[in-house]
N, C-alpha and C. Protein backbone atom coordinates (compact mmCIF):
# COMPACT_ATOMS: atom_id res chain seq x y z
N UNK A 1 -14.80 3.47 8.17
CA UNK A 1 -13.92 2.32 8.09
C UNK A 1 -14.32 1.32 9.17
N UNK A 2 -14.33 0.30 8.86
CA UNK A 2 -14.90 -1.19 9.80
C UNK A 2 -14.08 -1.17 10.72
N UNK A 3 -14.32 -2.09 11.90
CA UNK A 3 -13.34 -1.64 13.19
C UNK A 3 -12.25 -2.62 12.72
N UNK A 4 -12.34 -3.93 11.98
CA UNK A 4 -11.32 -4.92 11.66
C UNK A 4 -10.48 -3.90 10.64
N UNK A 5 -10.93 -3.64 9.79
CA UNK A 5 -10.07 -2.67 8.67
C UNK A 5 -8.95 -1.74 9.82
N UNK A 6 -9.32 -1.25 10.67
CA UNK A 6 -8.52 -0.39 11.39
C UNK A 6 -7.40 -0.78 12.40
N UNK A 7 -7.94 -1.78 13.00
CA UNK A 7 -7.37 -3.11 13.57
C UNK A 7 -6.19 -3.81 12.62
N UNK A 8 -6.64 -4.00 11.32
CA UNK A 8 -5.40 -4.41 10.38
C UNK A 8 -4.52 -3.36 10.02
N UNK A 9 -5.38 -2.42 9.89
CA UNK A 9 -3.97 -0.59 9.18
C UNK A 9 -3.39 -0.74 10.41
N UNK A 10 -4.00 -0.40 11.24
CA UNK A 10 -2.92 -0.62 12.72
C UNK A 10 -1.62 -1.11 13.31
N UNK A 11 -2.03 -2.50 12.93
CA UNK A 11 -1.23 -3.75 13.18
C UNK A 11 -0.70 -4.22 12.01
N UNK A 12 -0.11 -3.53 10.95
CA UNK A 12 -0.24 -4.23 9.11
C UNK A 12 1.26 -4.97 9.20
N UNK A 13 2.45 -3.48 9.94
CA UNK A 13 3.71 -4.06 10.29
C UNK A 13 3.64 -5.37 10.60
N UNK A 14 3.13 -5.69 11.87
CA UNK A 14 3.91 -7.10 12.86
C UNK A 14 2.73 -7.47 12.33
N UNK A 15 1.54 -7.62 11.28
CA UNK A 15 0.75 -9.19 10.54
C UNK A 15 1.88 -9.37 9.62
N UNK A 16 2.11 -8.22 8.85
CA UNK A 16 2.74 -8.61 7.66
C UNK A 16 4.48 -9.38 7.98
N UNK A 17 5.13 -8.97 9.40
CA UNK A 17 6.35 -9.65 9.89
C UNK A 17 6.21 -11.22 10.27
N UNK A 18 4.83 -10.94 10.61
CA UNK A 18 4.38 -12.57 11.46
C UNK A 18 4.38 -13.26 9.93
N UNK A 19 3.31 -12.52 9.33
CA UNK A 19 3.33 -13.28 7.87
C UNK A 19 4.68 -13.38 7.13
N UNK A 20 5.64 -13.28 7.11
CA UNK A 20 6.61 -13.47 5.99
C UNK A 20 7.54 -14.12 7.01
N UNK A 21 7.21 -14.42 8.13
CA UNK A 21 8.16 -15.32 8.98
C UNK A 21 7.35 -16.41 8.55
N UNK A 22 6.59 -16.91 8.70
CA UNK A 22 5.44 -18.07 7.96
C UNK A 22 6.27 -18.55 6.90
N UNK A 23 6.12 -17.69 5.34
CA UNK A 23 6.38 -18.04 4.74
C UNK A 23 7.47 -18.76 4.43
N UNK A 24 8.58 -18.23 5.78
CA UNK A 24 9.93 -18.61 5.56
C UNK A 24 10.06 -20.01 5.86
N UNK A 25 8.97 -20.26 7.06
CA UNK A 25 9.37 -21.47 7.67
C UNK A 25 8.84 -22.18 6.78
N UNK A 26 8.33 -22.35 5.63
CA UNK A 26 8.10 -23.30 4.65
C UNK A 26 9.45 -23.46 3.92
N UNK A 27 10.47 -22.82 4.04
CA UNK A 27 11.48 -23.25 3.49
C UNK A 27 12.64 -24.34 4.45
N UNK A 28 13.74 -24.65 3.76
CA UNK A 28 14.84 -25.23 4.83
C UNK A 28 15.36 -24.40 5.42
N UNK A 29 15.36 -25.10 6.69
CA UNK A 29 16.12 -24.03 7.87
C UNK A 29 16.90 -22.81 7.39
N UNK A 30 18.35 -23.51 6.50
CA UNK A 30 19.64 -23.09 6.09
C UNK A 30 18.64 -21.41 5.30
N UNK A 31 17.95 -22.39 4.30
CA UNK A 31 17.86 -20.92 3.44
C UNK A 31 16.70 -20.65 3.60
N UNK A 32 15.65 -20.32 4.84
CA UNK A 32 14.95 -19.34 4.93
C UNK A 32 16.17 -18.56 6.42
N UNK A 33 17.38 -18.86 7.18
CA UNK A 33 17.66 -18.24 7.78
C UNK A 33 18.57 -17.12 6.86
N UNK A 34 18.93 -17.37 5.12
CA UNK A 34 19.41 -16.36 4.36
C UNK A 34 18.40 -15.86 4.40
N UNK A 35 17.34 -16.12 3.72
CA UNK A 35 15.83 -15.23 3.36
C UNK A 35 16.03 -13.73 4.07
N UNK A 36 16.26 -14.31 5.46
CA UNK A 36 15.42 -13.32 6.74
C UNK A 36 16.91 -12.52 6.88
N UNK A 37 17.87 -13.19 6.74
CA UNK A 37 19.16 -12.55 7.33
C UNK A 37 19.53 -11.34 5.97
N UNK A 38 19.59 -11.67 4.93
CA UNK A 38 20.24 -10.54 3.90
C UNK A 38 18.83 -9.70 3.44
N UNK A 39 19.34 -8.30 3.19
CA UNK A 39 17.96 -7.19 3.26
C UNK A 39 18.38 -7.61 1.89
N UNK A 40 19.58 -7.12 1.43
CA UNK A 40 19.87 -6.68 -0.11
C UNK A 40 19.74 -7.29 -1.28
N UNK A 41 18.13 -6.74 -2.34
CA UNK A 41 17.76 -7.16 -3.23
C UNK A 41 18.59 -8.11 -4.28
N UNK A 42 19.79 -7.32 -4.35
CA UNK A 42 20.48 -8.37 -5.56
C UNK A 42 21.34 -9.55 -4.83
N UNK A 43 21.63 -9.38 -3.29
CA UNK A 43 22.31 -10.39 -2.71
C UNK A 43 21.41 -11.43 -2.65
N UNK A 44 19.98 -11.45 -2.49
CA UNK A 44 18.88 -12.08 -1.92
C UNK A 44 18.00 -11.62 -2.60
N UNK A 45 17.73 -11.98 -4.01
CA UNK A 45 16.52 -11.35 -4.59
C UNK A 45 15.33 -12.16 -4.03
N UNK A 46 15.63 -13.57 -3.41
CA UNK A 46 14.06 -14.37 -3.19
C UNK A 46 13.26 -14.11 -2.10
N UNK A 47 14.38 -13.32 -0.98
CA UNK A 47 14.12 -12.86 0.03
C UNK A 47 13.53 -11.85 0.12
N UNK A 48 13.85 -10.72 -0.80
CA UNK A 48 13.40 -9.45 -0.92
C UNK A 48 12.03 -9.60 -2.12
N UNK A 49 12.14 -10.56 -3.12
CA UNK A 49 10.76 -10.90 -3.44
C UNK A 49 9.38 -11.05 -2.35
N UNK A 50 10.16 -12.59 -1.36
CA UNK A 50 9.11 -12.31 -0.20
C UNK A 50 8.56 -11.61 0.42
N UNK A 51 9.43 -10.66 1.11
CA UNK A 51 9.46 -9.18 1.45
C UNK A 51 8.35 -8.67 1.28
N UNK A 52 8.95 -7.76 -0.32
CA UNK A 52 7.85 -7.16 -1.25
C UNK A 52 6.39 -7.74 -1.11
N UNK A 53 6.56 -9.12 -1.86
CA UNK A 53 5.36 -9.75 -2.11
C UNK A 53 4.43 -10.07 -1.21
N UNK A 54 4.68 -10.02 0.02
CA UNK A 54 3.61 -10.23 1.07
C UNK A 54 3.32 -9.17 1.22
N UNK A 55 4.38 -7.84 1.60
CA UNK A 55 3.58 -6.43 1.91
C UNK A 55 2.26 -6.22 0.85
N UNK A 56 2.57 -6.46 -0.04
CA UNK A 56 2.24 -5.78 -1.08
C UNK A 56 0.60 -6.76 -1.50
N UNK A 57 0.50 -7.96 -1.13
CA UNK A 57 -0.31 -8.80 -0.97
C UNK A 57 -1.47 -7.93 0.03
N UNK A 58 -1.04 -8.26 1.16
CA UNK A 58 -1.56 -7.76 2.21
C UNK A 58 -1.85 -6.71 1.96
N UNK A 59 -1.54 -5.28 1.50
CA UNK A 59 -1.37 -3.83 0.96
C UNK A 59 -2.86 -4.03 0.24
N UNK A 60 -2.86 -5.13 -0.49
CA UNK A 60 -4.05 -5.11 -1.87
C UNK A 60 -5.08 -5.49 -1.33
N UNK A 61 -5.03 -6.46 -0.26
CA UNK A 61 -6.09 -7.60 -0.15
C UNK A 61 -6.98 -6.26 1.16
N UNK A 62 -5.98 -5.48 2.06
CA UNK A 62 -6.61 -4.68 3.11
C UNK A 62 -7.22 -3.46 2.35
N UNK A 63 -7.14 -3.10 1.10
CA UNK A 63 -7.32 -1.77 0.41
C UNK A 63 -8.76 -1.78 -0.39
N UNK A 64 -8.48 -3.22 -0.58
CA UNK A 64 -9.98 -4.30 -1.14
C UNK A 64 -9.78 -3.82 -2.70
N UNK A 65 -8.75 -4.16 -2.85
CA UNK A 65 -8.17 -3.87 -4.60
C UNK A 65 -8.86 -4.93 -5.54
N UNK A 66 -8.93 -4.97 -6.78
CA UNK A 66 -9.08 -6.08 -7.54
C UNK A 66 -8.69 -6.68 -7.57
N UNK A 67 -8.44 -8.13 -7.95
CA UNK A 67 -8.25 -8.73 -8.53
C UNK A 67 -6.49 -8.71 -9.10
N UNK A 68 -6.98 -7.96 -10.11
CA UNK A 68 -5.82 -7.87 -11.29
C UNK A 68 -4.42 -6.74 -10.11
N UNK A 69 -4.84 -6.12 -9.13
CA UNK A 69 -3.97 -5.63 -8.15
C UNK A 69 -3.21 -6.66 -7.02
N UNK A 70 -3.73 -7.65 -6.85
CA UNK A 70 -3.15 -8.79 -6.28
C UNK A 70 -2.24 -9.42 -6.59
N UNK A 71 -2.81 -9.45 -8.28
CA UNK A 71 -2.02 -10.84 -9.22
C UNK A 71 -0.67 -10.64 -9.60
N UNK A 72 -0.23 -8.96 -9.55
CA UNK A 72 1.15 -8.88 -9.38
C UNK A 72 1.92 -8.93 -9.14
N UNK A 73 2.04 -8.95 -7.61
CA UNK A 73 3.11 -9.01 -6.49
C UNK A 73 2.70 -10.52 -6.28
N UNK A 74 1.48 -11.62 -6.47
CA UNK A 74 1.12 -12.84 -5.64
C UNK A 74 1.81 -13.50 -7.10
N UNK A 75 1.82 -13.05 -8.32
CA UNK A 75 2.68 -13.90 -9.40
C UNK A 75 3.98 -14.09 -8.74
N UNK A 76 4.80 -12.86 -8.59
CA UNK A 76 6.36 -12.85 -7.99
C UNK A 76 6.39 -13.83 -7.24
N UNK A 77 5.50 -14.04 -6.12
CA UNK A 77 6.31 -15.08 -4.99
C UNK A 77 5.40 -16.21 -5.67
N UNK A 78 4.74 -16.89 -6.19
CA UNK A 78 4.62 -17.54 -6.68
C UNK A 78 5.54 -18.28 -8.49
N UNK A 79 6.00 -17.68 -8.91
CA UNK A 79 7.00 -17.55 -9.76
C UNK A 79 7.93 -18.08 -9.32
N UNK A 80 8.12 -17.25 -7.49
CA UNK A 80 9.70 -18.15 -7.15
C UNK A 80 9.33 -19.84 -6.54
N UNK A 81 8.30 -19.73 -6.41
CA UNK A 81 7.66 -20.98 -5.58
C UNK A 81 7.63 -22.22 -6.56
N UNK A 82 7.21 -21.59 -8.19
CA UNK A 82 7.25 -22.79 -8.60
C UNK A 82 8.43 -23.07 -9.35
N UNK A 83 9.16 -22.38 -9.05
CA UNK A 83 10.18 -23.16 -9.83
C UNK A 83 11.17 -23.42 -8.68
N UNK A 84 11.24 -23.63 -7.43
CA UNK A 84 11.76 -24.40 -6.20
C UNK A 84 11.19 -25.83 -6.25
N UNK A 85 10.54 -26.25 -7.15
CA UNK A 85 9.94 -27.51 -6.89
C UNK A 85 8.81 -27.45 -5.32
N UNK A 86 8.18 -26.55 -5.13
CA UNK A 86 7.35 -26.72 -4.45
C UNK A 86 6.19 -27.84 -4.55
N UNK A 87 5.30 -28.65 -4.44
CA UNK A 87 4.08 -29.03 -4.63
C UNK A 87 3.02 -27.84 -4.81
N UNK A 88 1.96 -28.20 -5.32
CA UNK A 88 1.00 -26.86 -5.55
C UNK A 88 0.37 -26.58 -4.03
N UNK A 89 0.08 -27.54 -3.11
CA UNK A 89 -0.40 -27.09 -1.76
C UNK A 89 0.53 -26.20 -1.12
N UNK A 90 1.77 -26.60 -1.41
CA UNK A 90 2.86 -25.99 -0.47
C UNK A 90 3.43 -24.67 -0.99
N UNK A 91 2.98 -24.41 -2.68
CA UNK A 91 3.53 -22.98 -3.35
C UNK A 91 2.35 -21.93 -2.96
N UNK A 92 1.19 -22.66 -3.01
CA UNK A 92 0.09 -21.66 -2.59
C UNK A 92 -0.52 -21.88 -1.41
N UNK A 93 -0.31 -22.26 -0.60
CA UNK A 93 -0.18 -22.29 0.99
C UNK A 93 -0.07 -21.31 1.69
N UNK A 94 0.99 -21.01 1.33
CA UNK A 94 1.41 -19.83 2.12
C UNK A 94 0.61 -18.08 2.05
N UNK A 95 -0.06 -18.59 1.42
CA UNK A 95 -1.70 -17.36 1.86
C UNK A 95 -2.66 -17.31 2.55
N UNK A 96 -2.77 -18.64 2.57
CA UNK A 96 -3.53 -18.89 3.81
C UNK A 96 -2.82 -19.25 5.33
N UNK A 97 -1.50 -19.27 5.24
CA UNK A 97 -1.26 -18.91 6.46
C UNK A 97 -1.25 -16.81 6.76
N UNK A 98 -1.59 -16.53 5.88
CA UNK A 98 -2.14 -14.89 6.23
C UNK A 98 -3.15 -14.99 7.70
N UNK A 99 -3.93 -15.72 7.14
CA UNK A 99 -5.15 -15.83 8.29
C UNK A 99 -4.76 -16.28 9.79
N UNK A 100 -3.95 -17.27 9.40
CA UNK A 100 -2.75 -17.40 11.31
C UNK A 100 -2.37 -16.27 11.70
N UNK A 101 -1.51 -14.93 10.88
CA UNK A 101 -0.71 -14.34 11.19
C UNK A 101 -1.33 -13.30 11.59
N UNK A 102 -2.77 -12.59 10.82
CA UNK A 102 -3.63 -11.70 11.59
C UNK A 102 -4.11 -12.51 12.68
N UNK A 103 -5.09 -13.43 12.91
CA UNK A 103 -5.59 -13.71 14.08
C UNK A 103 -4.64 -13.98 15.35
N UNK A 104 -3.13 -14.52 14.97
CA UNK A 104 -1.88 -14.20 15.98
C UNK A 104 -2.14 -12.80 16.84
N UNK A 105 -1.46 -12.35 15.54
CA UNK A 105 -1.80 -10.67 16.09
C UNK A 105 -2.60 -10.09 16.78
N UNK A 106 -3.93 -10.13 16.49
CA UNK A 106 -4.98 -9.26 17.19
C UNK A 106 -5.55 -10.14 18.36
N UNK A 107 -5.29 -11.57 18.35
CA UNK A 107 -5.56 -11.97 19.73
C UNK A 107 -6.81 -12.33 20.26
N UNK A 108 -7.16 -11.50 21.74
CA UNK A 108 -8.61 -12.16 22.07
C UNK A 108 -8.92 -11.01 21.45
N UNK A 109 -8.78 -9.66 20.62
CA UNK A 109 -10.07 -9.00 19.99
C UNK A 109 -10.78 -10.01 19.00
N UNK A 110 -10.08 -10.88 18.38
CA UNK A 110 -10.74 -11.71 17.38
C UNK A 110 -11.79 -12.34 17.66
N UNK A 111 -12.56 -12.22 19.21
CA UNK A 111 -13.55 -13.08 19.77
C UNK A 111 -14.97 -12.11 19.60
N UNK A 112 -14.20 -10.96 19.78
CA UNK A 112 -15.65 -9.75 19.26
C UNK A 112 -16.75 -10.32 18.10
N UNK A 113 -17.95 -10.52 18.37
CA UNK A 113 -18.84 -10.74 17.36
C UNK A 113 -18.50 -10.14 16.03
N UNK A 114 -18.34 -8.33 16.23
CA UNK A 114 -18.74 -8.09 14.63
C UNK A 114 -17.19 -8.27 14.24
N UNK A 115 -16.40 -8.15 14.98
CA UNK A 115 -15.12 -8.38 14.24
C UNK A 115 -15.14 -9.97 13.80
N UNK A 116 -15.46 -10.88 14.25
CA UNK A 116 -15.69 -12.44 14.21
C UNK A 116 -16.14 -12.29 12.40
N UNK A 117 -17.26 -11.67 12.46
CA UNK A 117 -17.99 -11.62 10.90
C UNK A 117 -17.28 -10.94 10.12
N UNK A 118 -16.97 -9.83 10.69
CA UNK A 118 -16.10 -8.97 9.25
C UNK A 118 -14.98 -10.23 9.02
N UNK A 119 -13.83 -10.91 9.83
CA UNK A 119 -12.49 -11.70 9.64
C UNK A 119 -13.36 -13.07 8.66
N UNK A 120 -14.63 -13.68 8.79
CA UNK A 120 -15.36 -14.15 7.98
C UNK A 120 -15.17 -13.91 6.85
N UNK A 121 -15.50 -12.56 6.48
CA UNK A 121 -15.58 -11.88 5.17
C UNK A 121 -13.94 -11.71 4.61
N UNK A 122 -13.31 -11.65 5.35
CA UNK A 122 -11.79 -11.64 5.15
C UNK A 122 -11.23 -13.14 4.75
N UNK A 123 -11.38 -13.76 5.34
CA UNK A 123 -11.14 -15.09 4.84
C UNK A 123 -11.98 -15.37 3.74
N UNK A 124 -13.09 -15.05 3.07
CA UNK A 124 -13.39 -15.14 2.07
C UNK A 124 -12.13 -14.72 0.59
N UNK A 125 -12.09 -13.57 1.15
CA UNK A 125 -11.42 -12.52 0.12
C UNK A 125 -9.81 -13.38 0.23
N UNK A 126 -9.49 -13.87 1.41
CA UNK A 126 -7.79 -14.69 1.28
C UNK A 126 -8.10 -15.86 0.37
N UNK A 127 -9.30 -16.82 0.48
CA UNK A 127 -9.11 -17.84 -0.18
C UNK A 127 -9.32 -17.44 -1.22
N UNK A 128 -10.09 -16.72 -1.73
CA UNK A 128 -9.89 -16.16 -3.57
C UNK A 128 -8.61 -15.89 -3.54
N UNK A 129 -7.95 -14.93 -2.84
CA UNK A 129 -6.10 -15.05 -3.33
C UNK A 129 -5.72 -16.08 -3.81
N UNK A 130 -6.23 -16.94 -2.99
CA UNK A 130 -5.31 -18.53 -2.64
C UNK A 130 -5.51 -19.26 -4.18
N UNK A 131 -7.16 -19.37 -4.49
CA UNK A 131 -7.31 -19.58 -5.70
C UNK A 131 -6.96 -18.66 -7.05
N UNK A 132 -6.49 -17.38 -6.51
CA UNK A 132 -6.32 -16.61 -7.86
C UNK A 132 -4.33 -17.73 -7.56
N UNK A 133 -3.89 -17.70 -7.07
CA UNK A 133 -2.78 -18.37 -6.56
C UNK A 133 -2.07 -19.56 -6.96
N UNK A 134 -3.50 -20.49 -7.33
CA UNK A 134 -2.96 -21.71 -7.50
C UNK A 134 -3.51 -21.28 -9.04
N UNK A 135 -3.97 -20.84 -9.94
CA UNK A 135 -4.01 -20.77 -11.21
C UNK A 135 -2.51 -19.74 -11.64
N UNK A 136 -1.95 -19.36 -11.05
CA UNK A 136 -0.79 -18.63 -11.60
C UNK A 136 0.25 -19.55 -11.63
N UNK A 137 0.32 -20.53 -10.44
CA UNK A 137 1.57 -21.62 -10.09
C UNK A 137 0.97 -22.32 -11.51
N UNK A 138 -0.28 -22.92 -11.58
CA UNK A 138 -0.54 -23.87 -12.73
C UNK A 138 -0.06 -23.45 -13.77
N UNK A 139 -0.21 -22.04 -14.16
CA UNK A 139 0.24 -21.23 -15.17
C UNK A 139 1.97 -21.17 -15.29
N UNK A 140 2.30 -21.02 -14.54
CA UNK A 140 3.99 -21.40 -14.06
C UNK A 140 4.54 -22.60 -14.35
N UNK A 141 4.05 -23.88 -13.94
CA UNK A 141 4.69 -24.63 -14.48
C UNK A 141 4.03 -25.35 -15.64
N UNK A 142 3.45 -25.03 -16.55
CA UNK A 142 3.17 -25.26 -17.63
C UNK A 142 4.04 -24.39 -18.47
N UNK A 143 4.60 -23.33 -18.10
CA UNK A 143 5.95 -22.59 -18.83
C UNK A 143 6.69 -23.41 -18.45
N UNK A 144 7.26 -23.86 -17.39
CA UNK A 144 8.39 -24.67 -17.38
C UNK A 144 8.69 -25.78 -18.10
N UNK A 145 7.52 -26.18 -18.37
CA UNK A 145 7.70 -27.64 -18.96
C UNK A 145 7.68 -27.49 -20.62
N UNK A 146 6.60 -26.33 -21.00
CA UNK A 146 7.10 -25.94 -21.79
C UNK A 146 8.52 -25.67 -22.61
N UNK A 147 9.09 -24.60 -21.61
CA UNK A 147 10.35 -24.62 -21.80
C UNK A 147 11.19 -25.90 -21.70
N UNK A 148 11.24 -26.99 -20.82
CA UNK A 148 11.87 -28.13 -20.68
C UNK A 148 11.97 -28.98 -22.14
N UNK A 149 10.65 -28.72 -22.82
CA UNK A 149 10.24 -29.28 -23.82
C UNK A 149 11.24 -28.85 -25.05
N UNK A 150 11.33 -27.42 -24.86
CA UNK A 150 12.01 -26.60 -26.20
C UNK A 150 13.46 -27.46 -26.15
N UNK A 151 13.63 -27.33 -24.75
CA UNK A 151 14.79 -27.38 -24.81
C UNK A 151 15.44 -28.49 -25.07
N UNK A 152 14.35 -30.09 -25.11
CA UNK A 152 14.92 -31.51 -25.38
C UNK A 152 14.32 -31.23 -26.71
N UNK A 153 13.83 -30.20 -27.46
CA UNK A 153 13.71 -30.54 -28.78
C UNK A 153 15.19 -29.95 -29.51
N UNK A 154 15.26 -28.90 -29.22
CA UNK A 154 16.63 -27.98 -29.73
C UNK A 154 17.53 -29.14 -29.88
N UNK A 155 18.07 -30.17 -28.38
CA UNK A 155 18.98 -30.65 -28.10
C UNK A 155 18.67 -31.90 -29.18
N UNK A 156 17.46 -32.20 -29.48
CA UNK A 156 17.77 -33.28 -29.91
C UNK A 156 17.86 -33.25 -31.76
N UNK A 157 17.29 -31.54 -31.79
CA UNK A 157 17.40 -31.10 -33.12
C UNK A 157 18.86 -30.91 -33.25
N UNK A 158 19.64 -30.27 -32.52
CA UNK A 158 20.97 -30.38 -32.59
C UNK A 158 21.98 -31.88 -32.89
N UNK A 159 21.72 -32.67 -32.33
CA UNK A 159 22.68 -33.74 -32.24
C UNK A 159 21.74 -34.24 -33.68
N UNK A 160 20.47 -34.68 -34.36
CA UNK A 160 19.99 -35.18 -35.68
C UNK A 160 20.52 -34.76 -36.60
N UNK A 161 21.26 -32.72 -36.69
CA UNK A 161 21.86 -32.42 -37.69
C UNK A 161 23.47 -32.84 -37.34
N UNK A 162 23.61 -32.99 -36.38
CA UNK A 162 25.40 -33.78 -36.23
C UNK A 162 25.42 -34.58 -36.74
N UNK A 163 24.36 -35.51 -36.70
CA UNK A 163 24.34 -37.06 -37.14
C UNK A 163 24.09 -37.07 -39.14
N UNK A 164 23.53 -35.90 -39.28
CA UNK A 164 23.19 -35.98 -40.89
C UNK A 164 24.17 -35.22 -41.24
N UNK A 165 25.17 -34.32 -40.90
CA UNK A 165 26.69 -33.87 -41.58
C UNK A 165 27.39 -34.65 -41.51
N UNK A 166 27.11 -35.48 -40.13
CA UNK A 166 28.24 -36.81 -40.33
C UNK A 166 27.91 -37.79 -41.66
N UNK A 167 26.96 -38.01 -42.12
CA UNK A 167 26.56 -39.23 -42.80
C UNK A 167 26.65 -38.90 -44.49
N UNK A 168 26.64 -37.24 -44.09
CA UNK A 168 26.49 -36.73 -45.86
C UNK A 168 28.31 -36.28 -45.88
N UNK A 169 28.74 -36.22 -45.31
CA UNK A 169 29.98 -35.72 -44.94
C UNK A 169 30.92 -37.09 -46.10
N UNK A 170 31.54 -36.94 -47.54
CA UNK A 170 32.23 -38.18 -47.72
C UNK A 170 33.47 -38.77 -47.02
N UNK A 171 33.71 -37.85 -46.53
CA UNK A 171 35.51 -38.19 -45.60
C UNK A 171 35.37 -38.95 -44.71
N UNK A 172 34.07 -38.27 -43.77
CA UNK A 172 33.70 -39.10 -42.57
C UNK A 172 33.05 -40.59 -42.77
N UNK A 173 32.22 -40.10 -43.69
CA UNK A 173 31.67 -41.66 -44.51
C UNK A 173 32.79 -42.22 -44.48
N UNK A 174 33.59 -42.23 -45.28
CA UNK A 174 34.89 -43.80 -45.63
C UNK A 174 35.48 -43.78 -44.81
N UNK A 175 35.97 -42.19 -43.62
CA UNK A 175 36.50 -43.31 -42.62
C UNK A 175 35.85 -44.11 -41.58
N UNK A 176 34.45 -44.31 -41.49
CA UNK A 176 34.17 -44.98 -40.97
C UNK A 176 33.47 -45.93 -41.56
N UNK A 177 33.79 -46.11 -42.92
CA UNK A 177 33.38 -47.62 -43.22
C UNK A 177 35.17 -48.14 -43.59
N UNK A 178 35.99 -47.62 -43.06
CA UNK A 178 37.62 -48.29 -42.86
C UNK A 178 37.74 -48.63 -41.40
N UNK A 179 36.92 -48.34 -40.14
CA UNK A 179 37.04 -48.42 -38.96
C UNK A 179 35.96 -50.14 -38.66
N UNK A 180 34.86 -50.20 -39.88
CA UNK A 180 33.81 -51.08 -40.03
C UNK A 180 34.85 -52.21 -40.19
């Protein structure tokens, strides 16, 4: 095992605490101080998404998982990101502040040559997150709008058949050509 790999199993707790305090502060004061304050999943599911989703980020990205092991837990907090009205810098952002929160952590070891190159190689592997990241948000709100879409069609399919029972309707017809 690489000396950085051991250095991160080590330290995974307080990267991964440093990291999901990060994330919070991308929110408003008020509600990243719920985020951090309620543990309990159904009181705070966005909080306990975060939670999850960074351990579990971090969990994949230190294990050197695929791909398709990332995209699960990095959909969740991205899922909640885009539909907060985030911007896309600011929904997928917050993976690359990963790289603040280890180099926080480990300090002046980060000045070590081979550790210098391996955290190289690590930041490689975060910005692919970042980009597997911003194709899921893209993917996200193209459902939304999607959906936005259904939903001004329904509405407007709804009120066209109000308007054609009204018009085939004879009662309603004459009384409103007695109101004319």
């Amino acid at each position: 095992m690489s000396e950085l790999r051991r250095l991160l199993r080590a330290n995974s707790d307080a990267i991964v605490g440093r990291w999901l305090d990060c994330v919070l502060r991308t929110y408003a004061k008020d509600a990243a101080a719920a985020f951090a304050r309620q543990k309990d999943p159904f009181a705070n599911p966005v909080g306990h998404s975060l939670r999850v989703g960074t351990r579990a980020i971090f969990d994949s990205i230190l294990a050197g998982e695929e791909c398709d092991q990332v995209n699960r837990p990095l959909s969740e907090v991205i899922k909640i990101r885009a539909v907060q009205q985030f911007t896309a810098s600011q929904a997928v952002g917050f993976v690359f502040l990963l790289k603040d929160a280890i180099r926080d952590q480990l300090g002046d070891v980060t000045s070590d040559a081979a550790i210098m190159a391996e955290l190289e190689g690590l930041d490689r592997v975060i910005d692919r997150v970042a980009l597997q990241a911003f194709d899921v948000f893209v993917e996200c709100r193209e459902q939304l709008c999607e959906l936005r879409v259904n939903e001004v069609k329904r509405s407007v399919s709804w009120i066209m058949e109000k308007m054609n029972e009204r018009n085939s309707n004879p009662e309603l017809a004459s009384s409103r050509q007695e109101l004319e």
